[in-house]
PDB file of N, CA and C in Angstrom:
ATOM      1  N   UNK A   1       0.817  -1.194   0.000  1.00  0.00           N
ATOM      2  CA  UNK A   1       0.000   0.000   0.000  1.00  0.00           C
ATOM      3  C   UNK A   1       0.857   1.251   0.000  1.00  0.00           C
ATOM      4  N   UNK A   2       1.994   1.648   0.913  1.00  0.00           N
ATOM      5  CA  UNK A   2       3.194   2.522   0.732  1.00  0.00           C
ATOM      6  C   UNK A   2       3.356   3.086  -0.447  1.00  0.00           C
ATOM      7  N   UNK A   3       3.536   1.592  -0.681  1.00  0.00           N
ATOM      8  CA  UNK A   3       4.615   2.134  -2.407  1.00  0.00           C
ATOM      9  C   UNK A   3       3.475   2.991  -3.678  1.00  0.00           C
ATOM     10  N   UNK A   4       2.205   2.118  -3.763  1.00  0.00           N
ATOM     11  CA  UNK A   4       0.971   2.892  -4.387  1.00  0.00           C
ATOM     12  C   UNK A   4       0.612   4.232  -3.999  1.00  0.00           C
ATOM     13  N   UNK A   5       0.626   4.980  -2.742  1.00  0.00           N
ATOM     14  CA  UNK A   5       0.118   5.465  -1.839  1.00  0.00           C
ATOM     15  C   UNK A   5       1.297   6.856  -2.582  1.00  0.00           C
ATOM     16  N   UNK A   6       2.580   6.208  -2.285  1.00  0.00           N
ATOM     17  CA  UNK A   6       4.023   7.384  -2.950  1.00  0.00           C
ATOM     18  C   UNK A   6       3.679   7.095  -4.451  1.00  0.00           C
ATOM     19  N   UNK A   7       3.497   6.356  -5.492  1.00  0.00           N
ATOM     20  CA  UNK A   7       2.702   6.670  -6.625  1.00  0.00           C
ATOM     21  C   UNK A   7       1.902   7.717  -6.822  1.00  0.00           C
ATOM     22  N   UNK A   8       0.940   8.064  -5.804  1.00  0.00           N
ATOM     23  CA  UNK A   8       0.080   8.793  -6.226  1.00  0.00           C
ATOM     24  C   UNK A   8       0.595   9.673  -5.814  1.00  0.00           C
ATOM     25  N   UNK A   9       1.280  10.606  -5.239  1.00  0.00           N
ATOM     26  CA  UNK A   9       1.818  11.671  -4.681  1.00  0.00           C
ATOM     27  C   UNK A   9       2.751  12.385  -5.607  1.00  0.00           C
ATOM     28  N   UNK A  10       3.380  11.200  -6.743  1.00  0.00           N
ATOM     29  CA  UNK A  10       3.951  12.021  -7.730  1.00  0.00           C
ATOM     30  C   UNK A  10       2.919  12.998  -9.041  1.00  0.00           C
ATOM     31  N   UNK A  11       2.583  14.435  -8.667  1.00  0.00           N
ATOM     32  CA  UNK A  11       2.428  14.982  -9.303  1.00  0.00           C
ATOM     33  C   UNK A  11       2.668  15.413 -10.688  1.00  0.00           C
ATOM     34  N   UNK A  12       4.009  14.878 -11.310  1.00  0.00           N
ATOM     35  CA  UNK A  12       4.657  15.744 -12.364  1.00  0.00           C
ATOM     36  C   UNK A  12       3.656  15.374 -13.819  1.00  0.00           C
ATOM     37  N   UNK A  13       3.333  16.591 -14.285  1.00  0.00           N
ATOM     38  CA  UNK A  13       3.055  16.668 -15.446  1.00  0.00           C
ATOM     39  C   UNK A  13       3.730  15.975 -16.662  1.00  0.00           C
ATOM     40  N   UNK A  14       4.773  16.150 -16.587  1.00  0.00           N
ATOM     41  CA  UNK A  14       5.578  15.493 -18.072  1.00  0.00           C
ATOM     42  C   UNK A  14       5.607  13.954 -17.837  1.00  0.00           C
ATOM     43  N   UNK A  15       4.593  13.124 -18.625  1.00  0.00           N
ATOM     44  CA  UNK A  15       5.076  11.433 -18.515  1.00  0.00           C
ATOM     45  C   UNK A  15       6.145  10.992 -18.702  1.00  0.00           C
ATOM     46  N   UNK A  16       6.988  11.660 -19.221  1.00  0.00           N
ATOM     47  CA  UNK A  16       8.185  10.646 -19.640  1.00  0.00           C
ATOM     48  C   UNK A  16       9.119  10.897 -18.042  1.00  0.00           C
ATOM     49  N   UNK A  17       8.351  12.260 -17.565  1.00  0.00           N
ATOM     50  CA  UNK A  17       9.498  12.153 -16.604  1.00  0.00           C
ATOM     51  C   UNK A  17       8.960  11.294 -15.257  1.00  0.00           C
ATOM     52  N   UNK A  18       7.617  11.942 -14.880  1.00  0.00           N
ATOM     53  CA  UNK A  18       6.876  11.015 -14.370  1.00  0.00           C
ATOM     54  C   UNK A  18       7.699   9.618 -13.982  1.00  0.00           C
ATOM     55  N   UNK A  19       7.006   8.799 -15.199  1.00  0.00           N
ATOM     56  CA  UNK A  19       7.549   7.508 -15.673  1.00  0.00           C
ATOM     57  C   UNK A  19       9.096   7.259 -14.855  1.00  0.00           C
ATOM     58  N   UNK A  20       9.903   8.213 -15.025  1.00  0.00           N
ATOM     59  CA  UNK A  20      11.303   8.037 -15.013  1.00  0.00           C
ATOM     60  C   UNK A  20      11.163   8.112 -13.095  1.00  0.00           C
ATOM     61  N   UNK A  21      10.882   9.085 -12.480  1.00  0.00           N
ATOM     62  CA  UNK A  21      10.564   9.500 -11.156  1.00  0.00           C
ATOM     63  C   UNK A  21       9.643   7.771 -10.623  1.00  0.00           C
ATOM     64  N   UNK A  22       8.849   7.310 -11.275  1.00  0.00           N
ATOM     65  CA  UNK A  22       7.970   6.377 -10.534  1.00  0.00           C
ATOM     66  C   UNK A  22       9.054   4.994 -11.045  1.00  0.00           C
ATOM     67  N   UNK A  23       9.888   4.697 -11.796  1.00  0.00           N
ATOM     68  CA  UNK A  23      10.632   3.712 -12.069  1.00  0.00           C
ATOM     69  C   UNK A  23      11.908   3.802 -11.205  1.00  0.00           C
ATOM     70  N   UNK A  24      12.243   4.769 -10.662  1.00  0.00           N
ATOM     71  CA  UNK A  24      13.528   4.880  -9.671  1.00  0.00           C
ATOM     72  C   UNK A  24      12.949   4.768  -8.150  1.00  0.00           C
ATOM     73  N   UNK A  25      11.531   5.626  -8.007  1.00  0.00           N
ATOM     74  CA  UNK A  25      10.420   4.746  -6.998  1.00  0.00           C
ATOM     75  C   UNK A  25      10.790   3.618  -6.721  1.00  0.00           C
ATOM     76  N   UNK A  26      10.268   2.252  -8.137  1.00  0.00           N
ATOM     77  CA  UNK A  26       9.863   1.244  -7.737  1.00  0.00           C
ATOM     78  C   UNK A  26      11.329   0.291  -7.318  1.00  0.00           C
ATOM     79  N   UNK A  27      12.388   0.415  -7.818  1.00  0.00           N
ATOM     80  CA  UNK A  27      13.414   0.758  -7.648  1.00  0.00           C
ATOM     81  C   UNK A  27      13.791   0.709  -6.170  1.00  0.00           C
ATOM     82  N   UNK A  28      13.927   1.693  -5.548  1.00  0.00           N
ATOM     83  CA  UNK A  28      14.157   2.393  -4.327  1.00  0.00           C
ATOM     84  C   UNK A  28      13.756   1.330  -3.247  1.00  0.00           C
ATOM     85  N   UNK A  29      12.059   1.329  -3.741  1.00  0.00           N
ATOM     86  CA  UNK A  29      11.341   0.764  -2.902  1.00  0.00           C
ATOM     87  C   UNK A  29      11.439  -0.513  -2.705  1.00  0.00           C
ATOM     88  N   UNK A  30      11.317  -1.791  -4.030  1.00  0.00           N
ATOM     89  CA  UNK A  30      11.810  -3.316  -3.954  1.00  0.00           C
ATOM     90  C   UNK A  30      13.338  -3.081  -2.886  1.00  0.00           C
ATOM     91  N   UNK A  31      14.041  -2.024  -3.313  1.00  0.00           N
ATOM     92  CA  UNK A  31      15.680  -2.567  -2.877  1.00  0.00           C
ATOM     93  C   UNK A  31      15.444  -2.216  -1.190  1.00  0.00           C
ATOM     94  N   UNK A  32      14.676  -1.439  -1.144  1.00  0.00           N
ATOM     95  CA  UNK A  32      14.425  -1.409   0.911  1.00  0.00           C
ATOM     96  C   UNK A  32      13.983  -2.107   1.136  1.00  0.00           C
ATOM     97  N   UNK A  33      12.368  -3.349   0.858  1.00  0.00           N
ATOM     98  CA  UNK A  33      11.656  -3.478   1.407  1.00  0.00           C
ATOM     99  C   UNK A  33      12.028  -5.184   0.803  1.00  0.00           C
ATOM    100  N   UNK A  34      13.217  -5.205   0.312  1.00  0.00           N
ATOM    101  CA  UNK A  34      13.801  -6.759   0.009  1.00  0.00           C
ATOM    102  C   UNK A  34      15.057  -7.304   1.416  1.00  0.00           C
ATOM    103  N   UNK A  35      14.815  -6.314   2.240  1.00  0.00           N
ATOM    104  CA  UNK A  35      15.785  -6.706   3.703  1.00  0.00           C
ATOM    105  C   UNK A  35      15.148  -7.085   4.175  1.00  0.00           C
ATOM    106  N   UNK A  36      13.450  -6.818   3.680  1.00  0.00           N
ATOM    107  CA  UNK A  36      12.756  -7.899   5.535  1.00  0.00           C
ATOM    108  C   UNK A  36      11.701  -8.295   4.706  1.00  0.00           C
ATOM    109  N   UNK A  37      11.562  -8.809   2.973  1.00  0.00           N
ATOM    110  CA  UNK A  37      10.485 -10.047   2.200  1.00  0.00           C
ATOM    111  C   UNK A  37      11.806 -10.206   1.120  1.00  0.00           C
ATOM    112  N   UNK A  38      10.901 -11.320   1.126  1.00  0.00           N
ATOM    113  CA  UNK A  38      12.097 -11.865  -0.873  1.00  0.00           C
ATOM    114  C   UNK A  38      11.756 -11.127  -1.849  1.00  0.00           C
ATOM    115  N   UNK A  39      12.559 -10.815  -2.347  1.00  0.00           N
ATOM    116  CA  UNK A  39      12.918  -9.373  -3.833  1.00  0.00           C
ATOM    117  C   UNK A  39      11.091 -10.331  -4.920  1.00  0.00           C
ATOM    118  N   UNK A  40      11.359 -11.645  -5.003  1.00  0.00           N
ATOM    119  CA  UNK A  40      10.699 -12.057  -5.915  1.00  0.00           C
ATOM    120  C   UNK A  40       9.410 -11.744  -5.789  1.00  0.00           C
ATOM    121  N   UNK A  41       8.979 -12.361  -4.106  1.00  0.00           N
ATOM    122  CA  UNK A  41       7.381 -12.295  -3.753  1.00  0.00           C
ATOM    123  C   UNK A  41       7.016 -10.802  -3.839  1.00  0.00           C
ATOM    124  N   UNK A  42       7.942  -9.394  -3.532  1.00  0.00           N
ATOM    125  CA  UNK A  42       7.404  -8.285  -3.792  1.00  0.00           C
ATOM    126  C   UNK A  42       7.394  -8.126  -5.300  1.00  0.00           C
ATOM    127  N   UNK A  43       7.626  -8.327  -6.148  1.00  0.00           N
ATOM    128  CA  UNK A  43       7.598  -8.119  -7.410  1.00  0.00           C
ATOM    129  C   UNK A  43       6.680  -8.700  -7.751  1.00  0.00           C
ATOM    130  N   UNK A  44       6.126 -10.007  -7.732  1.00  0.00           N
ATOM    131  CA  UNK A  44       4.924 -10.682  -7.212  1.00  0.00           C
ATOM    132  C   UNK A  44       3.771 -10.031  -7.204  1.00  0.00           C
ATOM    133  N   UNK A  45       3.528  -9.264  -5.662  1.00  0.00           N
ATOM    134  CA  UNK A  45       2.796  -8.515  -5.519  1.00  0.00           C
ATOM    135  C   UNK A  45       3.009  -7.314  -5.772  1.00  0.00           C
ATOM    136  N   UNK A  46       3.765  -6.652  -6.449  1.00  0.00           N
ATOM    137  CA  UNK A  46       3.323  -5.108  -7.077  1.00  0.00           C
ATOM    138  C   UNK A  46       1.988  -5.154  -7.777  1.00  0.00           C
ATOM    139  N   UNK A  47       1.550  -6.305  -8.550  1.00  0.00           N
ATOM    140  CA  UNK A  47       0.188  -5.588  -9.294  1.00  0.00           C
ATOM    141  C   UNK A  47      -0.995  -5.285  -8.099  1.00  0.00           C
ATOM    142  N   UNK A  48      -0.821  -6.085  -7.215  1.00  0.00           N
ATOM    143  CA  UNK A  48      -1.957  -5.902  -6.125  1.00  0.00           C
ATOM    144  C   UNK A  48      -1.755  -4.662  -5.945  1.00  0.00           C
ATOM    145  N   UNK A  49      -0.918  -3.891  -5.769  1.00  0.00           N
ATOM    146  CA  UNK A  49      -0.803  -2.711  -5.183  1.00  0.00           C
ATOM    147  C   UNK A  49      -1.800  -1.665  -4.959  1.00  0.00           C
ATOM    148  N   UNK A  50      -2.096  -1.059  -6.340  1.00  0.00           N
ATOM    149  CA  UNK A  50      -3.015  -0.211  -6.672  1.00  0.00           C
ATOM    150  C   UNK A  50      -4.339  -0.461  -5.956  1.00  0.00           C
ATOM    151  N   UNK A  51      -5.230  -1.799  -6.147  1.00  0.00           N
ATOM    152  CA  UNK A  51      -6.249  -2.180  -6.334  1.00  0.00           C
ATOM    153  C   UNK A  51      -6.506  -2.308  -4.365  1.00  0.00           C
ATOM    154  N   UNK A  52      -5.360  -2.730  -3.747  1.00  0.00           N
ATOM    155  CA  UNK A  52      -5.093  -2.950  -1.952  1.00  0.00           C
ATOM    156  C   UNK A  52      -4.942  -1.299  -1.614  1.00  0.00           C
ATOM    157  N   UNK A  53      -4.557  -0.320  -2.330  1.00  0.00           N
ATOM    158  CA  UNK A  53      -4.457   0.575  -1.603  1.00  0.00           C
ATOM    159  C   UNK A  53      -5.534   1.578  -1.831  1.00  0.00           C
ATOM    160  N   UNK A  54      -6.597   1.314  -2.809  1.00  0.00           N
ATOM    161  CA  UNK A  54      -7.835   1.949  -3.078  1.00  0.00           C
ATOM    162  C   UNK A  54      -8.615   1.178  -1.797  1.00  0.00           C
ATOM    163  N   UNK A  55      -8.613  -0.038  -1.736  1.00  0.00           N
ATOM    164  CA  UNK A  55      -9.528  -0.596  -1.102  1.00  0.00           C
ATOM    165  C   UNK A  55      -8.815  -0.185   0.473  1.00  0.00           C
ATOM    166  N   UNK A  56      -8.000  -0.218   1.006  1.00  0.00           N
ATOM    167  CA  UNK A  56      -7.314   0.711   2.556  1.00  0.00           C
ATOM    168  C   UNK A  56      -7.962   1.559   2.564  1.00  0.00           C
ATOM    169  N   UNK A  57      -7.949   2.624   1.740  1.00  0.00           N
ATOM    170  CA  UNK A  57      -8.189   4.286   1.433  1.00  0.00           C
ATOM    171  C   UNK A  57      -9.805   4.401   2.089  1.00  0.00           C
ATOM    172  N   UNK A  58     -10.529   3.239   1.637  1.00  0.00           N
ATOM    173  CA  UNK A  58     -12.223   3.077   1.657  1.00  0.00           C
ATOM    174  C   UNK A  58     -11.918   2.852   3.082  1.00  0.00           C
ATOM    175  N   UNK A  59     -11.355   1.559   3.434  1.00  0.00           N
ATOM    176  CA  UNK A  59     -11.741   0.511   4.689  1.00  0.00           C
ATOM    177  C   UNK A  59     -11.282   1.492   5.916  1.00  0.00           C
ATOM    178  N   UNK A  60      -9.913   2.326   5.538  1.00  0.00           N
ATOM    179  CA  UNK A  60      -9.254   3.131   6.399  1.00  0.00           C
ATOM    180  C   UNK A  60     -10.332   4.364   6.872  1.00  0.00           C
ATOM    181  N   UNK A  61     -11.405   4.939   5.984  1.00  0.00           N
ATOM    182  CA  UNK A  61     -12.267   5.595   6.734  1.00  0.00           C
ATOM    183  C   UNK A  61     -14.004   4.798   7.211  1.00  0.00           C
ATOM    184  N   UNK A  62     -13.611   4.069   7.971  1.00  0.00           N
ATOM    185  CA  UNK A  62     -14.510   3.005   8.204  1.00  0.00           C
ATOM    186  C   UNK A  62     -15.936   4.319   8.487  1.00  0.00           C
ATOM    187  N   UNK A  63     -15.603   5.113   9.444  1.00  0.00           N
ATOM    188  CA  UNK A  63     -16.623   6.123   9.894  1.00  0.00           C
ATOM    189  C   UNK A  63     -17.681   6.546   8.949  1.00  0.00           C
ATOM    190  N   UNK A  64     -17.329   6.453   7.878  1.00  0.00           N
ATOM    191  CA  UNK A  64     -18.131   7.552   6.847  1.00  0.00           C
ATOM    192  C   UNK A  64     -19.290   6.173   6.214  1.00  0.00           C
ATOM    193  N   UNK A  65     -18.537   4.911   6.530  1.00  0.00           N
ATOM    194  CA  UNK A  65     -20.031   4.462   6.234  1.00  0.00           C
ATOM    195  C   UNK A  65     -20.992   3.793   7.271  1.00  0.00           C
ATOM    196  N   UNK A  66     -20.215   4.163   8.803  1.00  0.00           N
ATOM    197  CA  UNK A  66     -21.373   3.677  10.093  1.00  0.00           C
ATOM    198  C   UNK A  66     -21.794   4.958  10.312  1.00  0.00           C
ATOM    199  N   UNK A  67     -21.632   6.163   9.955  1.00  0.00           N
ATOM    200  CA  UNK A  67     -22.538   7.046  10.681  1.00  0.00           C
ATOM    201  C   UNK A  67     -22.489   7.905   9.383  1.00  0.00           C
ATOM    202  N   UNK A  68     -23.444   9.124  10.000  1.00  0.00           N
ATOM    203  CA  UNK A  68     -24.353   9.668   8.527  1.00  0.00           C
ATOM    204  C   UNK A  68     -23.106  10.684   7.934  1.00  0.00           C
ATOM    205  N   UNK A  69     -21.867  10.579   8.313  1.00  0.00           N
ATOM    206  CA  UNK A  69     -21.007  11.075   7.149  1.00  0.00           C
ATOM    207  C   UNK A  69     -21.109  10.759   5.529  1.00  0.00           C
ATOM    208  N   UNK A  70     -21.523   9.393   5.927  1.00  0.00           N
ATOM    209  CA  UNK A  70     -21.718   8.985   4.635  1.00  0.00           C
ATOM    210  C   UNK A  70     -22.438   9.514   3.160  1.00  0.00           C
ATOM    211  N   UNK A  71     -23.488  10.275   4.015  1.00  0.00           N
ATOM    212  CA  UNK A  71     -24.362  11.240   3.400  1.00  0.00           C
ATOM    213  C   UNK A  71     -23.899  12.840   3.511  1.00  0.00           C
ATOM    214  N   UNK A  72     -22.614  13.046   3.761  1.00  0.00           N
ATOM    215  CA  UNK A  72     -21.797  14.256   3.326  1.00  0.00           C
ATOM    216  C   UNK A  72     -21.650  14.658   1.967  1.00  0.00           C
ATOM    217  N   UNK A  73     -22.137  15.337   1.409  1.00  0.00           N
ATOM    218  CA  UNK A  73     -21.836  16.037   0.225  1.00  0.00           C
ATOM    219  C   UNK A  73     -20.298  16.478  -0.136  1.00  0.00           C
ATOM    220  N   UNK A  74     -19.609  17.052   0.530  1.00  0.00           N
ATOM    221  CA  UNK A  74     -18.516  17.004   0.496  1.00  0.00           C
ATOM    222  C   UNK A  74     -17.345  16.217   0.337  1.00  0.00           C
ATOM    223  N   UNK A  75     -18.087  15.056   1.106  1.00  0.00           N
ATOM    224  CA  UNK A  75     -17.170  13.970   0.974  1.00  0.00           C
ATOM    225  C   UNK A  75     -17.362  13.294  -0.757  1.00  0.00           C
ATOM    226  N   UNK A  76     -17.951  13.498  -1.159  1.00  0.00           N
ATOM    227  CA  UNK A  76     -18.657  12.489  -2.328  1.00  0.00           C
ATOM    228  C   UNK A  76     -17.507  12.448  -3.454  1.00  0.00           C
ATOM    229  N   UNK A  77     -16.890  13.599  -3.652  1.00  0.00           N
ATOM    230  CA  UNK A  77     -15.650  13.746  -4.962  1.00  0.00           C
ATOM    231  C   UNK A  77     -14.720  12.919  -4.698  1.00  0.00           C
ATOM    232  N   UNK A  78     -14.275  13.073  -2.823  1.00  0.00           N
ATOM    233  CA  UNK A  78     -13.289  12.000  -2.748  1.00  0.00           C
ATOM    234  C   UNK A  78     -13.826  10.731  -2.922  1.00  0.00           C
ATOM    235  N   UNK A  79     -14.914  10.140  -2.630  1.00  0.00           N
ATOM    236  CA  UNK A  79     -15.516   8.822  -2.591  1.00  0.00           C
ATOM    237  C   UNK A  79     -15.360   8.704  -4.379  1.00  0.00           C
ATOM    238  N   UNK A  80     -15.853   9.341  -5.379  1.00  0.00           N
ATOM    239  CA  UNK A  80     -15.762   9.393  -6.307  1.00  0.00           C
ATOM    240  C   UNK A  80     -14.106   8.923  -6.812  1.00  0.00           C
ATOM    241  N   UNK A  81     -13.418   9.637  -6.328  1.00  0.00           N
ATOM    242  CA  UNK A  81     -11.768   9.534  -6.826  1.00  0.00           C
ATOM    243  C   UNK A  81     -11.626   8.432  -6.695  1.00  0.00           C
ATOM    244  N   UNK A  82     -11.651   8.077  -5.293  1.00  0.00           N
ATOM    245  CA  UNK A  82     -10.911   6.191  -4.970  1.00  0.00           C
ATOM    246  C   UNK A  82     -11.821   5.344  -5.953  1.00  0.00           C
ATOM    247  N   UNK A  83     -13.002   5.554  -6.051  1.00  0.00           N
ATOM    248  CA  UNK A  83     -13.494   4.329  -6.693  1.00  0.00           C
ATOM    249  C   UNK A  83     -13.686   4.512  -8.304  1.00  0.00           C
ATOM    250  N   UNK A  84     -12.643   5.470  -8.383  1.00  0.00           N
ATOM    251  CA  UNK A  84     -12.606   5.627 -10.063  1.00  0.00           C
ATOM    252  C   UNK A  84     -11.130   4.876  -9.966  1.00  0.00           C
ATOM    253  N   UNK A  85     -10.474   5.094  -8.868  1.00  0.00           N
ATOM    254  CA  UNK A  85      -8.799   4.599  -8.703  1.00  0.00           C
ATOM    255  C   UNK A  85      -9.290   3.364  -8.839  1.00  0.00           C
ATOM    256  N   UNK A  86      -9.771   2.502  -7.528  1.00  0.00           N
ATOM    257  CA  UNK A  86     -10.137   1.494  -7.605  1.00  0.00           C
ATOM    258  C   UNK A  86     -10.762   0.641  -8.897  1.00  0.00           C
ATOM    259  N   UNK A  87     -11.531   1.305  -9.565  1.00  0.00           N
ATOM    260  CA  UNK A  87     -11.828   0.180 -10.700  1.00  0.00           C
ATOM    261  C   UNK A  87     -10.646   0.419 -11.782  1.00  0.00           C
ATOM    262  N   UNK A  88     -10.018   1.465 -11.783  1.00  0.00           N
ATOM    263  CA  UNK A  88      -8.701   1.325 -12.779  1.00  0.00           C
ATOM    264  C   UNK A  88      -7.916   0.638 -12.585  1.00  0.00           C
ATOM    265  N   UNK A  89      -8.145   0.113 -11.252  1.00  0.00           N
ATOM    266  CA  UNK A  89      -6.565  -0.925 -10.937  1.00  0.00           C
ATOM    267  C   UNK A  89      -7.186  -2.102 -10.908  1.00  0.00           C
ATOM    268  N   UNK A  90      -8.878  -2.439 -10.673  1.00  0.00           N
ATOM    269  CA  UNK A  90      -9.597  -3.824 -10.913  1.00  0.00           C
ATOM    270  C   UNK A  90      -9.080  -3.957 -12.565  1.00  0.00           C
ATOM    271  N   UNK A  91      -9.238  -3.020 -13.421  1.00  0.00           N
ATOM    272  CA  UNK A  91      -9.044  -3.227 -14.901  1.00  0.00           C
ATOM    273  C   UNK A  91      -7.357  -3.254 -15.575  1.00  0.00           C
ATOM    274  N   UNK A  92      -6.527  -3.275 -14.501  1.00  0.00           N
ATOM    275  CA  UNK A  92      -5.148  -3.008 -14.970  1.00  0.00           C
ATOM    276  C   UNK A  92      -4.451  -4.174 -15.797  1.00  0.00           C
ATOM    277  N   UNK A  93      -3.926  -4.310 -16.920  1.00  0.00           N
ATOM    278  CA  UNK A  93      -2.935  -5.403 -17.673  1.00  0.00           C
ATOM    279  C   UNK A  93      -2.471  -6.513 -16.610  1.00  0.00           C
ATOM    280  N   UNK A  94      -1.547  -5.703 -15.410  1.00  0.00           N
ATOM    281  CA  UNK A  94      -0.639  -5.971 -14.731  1.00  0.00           C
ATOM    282  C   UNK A  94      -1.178  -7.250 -13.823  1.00  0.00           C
ATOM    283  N   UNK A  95      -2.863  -6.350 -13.387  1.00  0.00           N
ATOM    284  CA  UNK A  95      -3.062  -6.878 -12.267  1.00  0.00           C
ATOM    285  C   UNK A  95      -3.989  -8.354 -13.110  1.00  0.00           C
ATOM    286  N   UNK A  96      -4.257  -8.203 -14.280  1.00  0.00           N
ATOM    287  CA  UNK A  96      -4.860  -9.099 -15.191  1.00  0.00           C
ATOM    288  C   UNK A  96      -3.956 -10.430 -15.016  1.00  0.00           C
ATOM    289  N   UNK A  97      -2.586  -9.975 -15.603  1.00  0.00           N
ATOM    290  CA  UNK A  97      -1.733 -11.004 -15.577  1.00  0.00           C
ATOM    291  C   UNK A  97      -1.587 -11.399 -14.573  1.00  0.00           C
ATOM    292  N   UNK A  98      -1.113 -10.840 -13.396  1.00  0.00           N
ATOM    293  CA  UNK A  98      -0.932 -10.902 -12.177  1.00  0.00           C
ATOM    294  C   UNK A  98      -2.053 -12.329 -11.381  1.00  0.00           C
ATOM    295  N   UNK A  99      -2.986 -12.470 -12.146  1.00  0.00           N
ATOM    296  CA  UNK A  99      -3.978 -13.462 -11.977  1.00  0.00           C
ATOM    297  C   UNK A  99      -3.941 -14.896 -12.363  1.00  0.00           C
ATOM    298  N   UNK A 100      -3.691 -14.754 -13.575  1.00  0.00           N
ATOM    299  CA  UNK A 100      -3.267 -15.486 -14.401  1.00  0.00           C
ATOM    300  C   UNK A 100      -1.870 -16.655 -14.272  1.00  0.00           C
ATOM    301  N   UNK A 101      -1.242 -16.040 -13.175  1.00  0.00           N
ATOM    302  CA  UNK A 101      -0.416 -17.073 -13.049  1.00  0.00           C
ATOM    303  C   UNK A 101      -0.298 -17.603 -11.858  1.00  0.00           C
TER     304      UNK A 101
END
């Protein structure tokens, strides 16, 4: 969820650089987080990523759907965002393949 979570935080307009910024990310991130899991099983699970950290984002504000936040107007764009995130990463190549084997 981390590593998705610093995905989305990269702002930059230009894709190619983007791209370049989120590939030294993923990078960064396998080579830290391969001292305490195996390099393979995180590579593994990178496609989950996206799709586990939309679904946190929801589960993480548990409040808004036991009490009448839920019916906040305000809140609704963000509810909107994650679950536009969320079905983009249900529909991803990655996470397709990622199934598949």
């Amino acid at each position: 969820m981390t590593y998705e979570h610093l995905l989305l935080l990269n702002q930059i307009e230009d894709p190619s650089l983007k791209a370049s910024c989120n590939r030294h990310l993923r990078t960064t991130y396998l080579k830290a987080m391969s001292s305490i899991c195996d390099f393979r099983v995180l590579e593994d699970a990178l496609p989950f990523a996206p799709i586990i950290a939309a679904a946190s984002t929801i589960l993480g504000r548990k409040d808004w759907l036991q009490t009448r936040e839920r019916s906040d107007p305000r809140k609704f764009p963000l509810v909107r965002a994650i679950a536009r995130h969320l079905d983009r990463a249900a529909q991803a190549p990655s996470l397709l393949r990622a199934f598949l084997v």
